[in-house]
Protein backbone atom coordinates (compact mmCIF):
# COMPACT_ATOMS: atom_id res chain seq x y z
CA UNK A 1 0.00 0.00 0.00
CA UNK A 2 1.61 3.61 -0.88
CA UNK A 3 2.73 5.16 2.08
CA UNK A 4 0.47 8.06 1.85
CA UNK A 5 -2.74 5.66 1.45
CA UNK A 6 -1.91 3.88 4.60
CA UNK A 7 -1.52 7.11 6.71
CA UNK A 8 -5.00 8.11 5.29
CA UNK A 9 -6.45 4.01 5.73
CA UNK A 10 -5.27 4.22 9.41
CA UNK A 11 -6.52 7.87 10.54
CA UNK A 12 -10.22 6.49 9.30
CA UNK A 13 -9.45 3.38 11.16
CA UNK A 14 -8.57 5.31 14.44
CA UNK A 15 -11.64 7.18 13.50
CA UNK A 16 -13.69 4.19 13.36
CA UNK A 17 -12.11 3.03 16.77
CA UNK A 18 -13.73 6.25 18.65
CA UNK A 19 -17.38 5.63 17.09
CA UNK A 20 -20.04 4.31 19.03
CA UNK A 21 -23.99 4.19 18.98
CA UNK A 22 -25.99 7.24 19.97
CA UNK A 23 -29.46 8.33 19.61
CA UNK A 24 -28.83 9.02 16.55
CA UNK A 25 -26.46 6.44 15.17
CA UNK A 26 -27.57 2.81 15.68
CA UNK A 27 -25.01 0.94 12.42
CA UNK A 28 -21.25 0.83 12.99
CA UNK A 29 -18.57 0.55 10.54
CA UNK A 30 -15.76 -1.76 11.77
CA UNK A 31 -14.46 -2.78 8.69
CA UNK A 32 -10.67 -2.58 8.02
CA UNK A 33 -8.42 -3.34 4.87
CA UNK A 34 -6.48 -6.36 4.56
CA UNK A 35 -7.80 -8.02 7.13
CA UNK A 36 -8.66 -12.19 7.91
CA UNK A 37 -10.69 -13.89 10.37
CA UNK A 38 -7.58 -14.16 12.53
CA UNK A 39 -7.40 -10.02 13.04
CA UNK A 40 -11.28 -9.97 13.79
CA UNK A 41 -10.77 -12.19 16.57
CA UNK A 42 -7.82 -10.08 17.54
CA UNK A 43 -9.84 -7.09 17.61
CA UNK A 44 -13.48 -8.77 18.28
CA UNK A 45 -13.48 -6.75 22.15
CA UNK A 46 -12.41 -3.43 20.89
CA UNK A 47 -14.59 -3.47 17.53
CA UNK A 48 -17.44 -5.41 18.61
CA UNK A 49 -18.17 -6.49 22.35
CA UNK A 50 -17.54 -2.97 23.65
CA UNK A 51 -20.21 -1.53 21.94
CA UNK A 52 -22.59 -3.79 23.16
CA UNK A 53 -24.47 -4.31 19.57
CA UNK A 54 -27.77 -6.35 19.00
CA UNK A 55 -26.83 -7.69 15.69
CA UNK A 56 -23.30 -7.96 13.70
CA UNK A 57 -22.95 -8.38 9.97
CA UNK A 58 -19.31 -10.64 9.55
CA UNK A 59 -17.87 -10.79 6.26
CA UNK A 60 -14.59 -12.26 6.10
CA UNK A 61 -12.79 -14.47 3.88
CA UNK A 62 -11.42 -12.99 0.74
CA UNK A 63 -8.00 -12.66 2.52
CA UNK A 64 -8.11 -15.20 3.73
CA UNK A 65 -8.43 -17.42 0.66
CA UNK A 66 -6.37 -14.94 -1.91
CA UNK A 67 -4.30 -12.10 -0.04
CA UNK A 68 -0.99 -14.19 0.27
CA UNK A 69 0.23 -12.65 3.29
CA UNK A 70 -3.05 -13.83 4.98
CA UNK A 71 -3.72 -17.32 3.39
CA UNK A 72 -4.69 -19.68 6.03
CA UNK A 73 -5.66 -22.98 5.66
CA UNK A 74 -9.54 -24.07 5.31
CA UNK A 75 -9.08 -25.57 8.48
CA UNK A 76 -7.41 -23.16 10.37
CA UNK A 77 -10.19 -20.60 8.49
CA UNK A 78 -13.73 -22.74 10.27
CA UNK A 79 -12.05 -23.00 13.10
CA UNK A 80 -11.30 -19.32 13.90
CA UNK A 81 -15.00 -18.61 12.45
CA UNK A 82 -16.57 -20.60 14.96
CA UNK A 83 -14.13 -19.29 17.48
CA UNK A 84 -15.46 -15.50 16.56
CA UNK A 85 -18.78 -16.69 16.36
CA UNK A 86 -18.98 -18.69 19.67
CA UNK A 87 -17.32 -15.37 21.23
CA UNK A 88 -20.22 -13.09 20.06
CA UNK A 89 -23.10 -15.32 20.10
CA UNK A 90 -22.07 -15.78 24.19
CA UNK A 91 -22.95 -12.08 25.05
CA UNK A 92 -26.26 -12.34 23.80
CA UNK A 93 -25.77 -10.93 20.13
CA UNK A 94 -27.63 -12.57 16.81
CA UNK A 95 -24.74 -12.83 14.11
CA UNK A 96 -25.14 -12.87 10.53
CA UNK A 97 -22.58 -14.61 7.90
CA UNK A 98 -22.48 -13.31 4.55
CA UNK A 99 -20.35 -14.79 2.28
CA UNK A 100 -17.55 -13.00 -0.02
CA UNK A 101 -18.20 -12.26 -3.36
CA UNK A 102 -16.38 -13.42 -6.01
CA UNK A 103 -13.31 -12.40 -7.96
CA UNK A 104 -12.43 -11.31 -11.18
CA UNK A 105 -9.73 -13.74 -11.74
CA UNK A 106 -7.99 -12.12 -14.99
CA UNK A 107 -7.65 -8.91 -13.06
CA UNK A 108 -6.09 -10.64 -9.66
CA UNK A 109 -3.75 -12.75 -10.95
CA UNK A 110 -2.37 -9.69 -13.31
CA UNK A 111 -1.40 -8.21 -10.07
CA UNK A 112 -0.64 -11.90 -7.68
CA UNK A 113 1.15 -14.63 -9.11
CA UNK A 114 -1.01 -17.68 -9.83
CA UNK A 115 2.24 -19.79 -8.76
CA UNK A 116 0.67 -18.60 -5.14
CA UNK A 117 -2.55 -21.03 -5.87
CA UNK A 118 -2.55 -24.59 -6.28
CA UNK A 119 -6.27 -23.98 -6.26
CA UNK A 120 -8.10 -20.90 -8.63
CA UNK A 121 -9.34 -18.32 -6.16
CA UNK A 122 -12.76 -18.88 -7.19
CA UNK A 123 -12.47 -22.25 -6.34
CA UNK A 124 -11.31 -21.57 -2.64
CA UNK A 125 -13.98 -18.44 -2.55
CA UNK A 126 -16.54 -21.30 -2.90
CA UNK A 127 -15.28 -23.38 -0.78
CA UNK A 128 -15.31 -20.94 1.97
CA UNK A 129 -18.57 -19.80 1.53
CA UNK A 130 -19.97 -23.81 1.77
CA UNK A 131 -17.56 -23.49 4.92
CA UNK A 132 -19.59 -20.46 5.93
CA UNK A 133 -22.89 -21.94 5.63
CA UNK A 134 -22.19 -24.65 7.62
CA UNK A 135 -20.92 -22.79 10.58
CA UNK A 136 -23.87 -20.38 10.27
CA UNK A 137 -26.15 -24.16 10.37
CA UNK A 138 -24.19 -25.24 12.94
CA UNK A 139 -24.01 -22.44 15.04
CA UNK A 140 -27.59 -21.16 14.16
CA UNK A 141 -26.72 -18.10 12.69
CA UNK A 142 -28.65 -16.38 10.18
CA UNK A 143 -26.61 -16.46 6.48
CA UNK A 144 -26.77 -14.69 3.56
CA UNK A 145 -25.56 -15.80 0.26
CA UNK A 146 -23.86 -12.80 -0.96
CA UNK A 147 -21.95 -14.75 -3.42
CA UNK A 148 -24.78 -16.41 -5.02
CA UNK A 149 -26.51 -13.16 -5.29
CA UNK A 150 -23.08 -11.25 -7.77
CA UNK A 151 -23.26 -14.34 -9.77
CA UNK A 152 -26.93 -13.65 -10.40
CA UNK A 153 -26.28 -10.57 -11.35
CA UNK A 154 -23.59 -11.85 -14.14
CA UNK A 155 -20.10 -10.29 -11.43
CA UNK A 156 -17.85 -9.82 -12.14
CA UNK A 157 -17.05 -8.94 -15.51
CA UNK A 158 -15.05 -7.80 -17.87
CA UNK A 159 -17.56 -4.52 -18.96
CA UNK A 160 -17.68 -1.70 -17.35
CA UNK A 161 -21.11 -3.21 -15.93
CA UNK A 162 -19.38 -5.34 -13.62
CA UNK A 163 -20.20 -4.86 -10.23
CA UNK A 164 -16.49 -5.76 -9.35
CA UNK A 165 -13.79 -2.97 -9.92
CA UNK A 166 -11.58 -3.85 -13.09
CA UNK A 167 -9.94 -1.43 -15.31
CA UNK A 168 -12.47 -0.40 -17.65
CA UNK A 169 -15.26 1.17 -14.77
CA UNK A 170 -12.30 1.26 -12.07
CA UNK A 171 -9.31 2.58 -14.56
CA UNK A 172 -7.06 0.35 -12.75
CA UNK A 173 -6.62 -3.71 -12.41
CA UNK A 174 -8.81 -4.51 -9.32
CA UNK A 175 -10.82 -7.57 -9.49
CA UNK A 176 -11.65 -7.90 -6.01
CA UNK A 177 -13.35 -4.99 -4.35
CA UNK A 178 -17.04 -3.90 -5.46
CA UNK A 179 -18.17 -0.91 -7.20
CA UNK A 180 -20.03 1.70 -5.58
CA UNK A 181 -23.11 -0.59 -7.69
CA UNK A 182 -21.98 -3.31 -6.00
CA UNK A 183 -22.13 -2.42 -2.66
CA UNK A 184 -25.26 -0.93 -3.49
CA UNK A 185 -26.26 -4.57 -4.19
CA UNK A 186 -24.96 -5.77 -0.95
CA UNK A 187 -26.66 -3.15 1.50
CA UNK A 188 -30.27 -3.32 -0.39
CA UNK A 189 -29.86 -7.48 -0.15
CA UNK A 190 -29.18 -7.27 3.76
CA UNK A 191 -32.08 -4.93 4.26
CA UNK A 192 -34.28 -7.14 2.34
CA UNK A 193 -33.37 -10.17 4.00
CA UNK A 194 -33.56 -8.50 7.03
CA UNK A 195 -36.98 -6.99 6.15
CA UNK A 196 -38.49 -10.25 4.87
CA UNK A 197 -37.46 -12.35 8.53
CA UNK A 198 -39.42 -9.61 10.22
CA UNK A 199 -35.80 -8.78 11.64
CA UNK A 200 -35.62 -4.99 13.53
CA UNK A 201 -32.33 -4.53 15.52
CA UNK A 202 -31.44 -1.07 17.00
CA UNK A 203 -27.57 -1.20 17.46
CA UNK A 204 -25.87 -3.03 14.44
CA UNK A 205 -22.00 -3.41 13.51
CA UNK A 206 -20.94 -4.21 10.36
CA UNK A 207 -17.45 -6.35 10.98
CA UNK A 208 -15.51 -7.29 8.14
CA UNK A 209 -11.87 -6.60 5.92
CA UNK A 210 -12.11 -3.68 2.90
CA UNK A 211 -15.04 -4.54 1.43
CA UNK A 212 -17.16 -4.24 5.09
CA UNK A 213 -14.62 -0.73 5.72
CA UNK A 214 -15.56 0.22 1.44
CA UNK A 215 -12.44 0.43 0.20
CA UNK A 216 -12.32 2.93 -3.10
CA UNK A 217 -15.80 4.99 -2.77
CA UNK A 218 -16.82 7.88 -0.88
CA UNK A 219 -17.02 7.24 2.56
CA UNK A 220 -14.33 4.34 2.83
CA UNK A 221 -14.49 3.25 6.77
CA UNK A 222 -17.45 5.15 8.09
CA UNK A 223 -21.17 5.58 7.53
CA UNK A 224 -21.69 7.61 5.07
CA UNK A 225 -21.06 7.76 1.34
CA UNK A 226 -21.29 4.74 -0.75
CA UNK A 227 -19.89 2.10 1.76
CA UNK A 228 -22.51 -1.39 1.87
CA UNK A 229 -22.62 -0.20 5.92
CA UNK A 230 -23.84 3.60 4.54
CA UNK A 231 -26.26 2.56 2.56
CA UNK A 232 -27.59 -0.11 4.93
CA UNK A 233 -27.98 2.29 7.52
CA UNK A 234 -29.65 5.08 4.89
CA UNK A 235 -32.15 2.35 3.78
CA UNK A 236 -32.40 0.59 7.73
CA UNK A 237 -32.49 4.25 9.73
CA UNK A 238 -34.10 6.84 7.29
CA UNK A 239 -34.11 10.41 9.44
């Protein structure tokens, strides 16, 4: 990450540290770039537990399975799930899994070498999400198929109509994070889903790596802007 981008990642993340719920504020953003399911249990107290939420949104994964300085293992990835999820699910709180979205796999492995996968990222992004539905079964968690729902809607892509950045609607090689589109699609399928169960929580965090904090749209590690935690709270909260 260039230097400059990392002082400006980390003052939002220090940011997000000091935000809390108020009258006024009942989503969180605790999102933050580059991280896996190891850091969120690191940080689970500080992020999550202090704050005493009703309901947190986890996404985690996509480092996990393709960032190769935070590759773990498939094993080592359930059991650190269930860990975080056991942790939260003790104080009371409802959880819900959503699964990762796929990748554009010409645009990642232009910037990763595939020499780093013995399996296709795709292939270990689907595998983690059947890992993730089984803990959410297991664990009785509500889960949301976030993958499923990209692939439905043809991401990503190589048009500018993908809802994954790549370098014609991004104007740089992504292949990973959403579009502002896409995490339009994300917030609007929580709410439904949400909506649908007859589900209305007051005090939510959304917990996650870059695509929970919104890496690359207005906004990036709060509520507001074009961040899937924004516009769930916009749609969830309207003043």
């Amino acid at each position: 990450m260039h230097p400059a981008k990392y002082l400006l990642v980390m003052s939002l993340f220090l940011f997000s540290c000091k935000t809390t719920f108020t009258a006024t504020n009942h989503l969180l953003n605790k999102g933050f770039p580059n991280n896996n399911v190891i850091n969120l249990n690191h940080r689970l107290h500080r992020a999550v537990l202090k704050h005493h939420p009703s309901l947190v949104i986890i996404m985690i994964g996509t480092n996990d399975m393709i960032n190769p300085p935070k590759m773990i293992s498939f094993s080592e990835y359930k059991s650190k799930l269930n860990e975080l999820v056991t942790n939260i699910k003790q104080h009371g709180i409802h959880v819900l899994l959503l699964s990762p979205p796929p990748v554009d796999i010409t645009d990642l492995l232009s910037r990763r070498s595939k020499k780093r996968f013995k399996v296709l990222p795709n292939e270990k992004i689907d595998s983690v999400t059947a890992i993730i539905h089984q803990i959410a079964v297991e664990q009785h968690c509500m889960y949301l198929d976030i993958n499923r729902i990209f692939k439905e809607h043809h991401s990503p892509n190589d048009t500018k109509s993908s809802l994954i950045r790549n370098e014609i609607n991004s104007e740089r090689k992504d292949g990973v994070h959403p579009t502002a589109e896409g995490y339009q699609l994300i917030a609007k399928s929580i709410f439904n889903f949400l909506k649908s169960r007859g589900k209305n929580y007051q005090r939510i965090i959304c917990f996650g790596d870059s695509i929970t904090f919104g890496a690359y749209v207005r906004g990036e590690g709060s509520t507001k802007g074009d961040t899937y935690p924004a516009i769930l709270k916009r749609l969830l909260f309207p003043k």
